[in-house]
Protein backbone atom coordinates (compact mmCIF):
# COMPACT_ATOMS: atom_id res chain seq x y z
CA UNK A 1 146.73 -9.87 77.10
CA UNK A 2 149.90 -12.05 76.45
CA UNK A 3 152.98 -10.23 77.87
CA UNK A 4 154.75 -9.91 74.60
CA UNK A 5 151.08 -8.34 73.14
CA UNK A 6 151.47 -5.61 75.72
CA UNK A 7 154.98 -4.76 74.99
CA UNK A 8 154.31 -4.06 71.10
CA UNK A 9 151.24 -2.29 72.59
CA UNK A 10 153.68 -0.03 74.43
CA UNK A 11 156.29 0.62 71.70
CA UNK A 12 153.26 1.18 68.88
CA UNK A 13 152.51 4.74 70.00
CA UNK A 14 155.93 6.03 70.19
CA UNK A 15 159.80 4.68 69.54
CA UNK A 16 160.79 3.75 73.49
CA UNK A 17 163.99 2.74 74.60
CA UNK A 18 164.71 -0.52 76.71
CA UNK A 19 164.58 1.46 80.15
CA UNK A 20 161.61 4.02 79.35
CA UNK A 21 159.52 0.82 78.73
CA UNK A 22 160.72 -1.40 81.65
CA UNK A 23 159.73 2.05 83.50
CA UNK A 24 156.65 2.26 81.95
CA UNK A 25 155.44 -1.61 82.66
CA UNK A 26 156.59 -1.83 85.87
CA UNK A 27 159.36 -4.25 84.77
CA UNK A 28 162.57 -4.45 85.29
CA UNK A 29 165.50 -4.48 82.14
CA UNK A 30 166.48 -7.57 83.02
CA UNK A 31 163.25 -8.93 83.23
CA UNK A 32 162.59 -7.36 79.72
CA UNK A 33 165.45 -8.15 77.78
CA UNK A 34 164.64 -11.44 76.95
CA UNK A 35 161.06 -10.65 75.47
CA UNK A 36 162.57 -8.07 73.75
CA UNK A 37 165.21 -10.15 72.17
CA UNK A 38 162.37 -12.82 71.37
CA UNK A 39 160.64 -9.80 69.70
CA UNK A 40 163.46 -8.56 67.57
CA UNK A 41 164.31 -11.93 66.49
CA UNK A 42 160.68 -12.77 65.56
CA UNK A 43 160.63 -9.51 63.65
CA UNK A 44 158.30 -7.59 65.24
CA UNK A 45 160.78 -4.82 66.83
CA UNK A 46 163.76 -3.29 65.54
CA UNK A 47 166.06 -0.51 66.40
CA UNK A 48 165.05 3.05 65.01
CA UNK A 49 168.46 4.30 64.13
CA UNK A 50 169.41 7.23 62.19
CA UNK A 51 171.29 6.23 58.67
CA UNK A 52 173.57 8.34 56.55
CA UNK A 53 170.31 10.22 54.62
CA UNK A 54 167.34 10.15 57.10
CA UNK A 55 165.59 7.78 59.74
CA UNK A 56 166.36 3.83 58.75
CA UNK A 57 162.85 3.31 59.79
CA UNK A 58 162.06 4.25 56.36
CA UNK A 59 158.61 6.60 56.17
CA UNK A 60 157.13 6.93 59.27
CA UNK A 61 154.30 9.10 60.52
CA UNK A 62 156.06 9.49 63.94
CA UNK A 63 159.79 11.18 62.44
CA UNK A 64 158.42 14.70 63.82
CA UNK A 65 158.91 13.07 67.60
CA UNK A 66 161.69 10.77 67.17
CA UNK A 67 164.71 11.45 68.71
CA UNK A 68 167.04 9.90 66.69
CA UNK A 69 165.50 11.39 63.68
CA UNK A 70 167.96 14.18 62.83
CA UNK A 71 171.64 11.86 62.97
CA UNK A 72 172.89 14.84 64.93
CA UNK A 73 172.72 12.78 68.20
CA UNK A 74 173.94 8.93 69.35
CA UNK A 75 171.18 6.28 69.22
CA UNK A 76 169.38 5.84 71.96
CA UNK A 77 168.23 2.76 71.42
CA UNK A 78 165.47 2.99 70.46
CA UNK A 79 162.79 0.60 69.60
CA UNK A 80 159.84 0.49 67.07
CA UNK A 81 157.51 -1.74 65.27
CA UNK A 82 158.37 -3.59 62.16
CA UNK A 83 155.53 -4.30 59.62
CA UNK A 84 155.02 -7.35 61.15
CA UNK A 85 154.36 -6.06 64.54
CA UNK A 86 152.24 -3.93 63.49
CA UNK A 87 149.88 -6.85 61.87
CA UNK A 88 150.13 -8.35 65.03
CA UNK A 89 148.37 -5.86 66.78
CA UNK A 90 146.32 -5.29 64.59
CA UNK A 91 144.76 -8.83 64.58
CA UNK A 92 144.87 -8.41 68.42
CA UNK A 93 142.37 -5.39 67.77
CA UNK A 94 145.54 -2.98 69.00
């Protein structure tokens, strides 16, 4: 699977920060922060901030675990699938 494939893989189940997924792919930030700038600029991630009345995510099914639901705390920074991403894996049978 194509690098970039298994990083969208990784944030799909669950809104991960930069280090929690360099953690969890044995990478390092460094080595990650480029594909995940080529990522967010292709549209596929964004940051999953909270915004003055509720998640900026819009709806999503995964609000009840995300940290930065409630506004009460400073964003993480968080990362999460865009529509697009989501198509993406999806033709990649993700």
């Amino acid at each position: 699977m194509a690098p970039l494939a298994v990083i969208l893989r990784a944030v799909a189940g669950e809104p991960r920060t930069p280090t929690e997924l360099a953690r969890d792919l044995g990478s390092s930030e460094a080595a990650l922060s480029g594909m995940l700038r080529t990522l967010q600029t292709g549209g596929y991630v964004q940051e999953a901030m909270p915004a003055a009345d509720g998640c900026s995510c819009g709806p999503c099914a995964l609000k009840s675990m995300c940290r930065n639901a409630d506004g009460e705390t400073a964003p993480l920074g968080l990362l999460r699938l865009t529509p697009r991403g989501e198509a993406y894996l999806g033709r990649m049978g993700g």
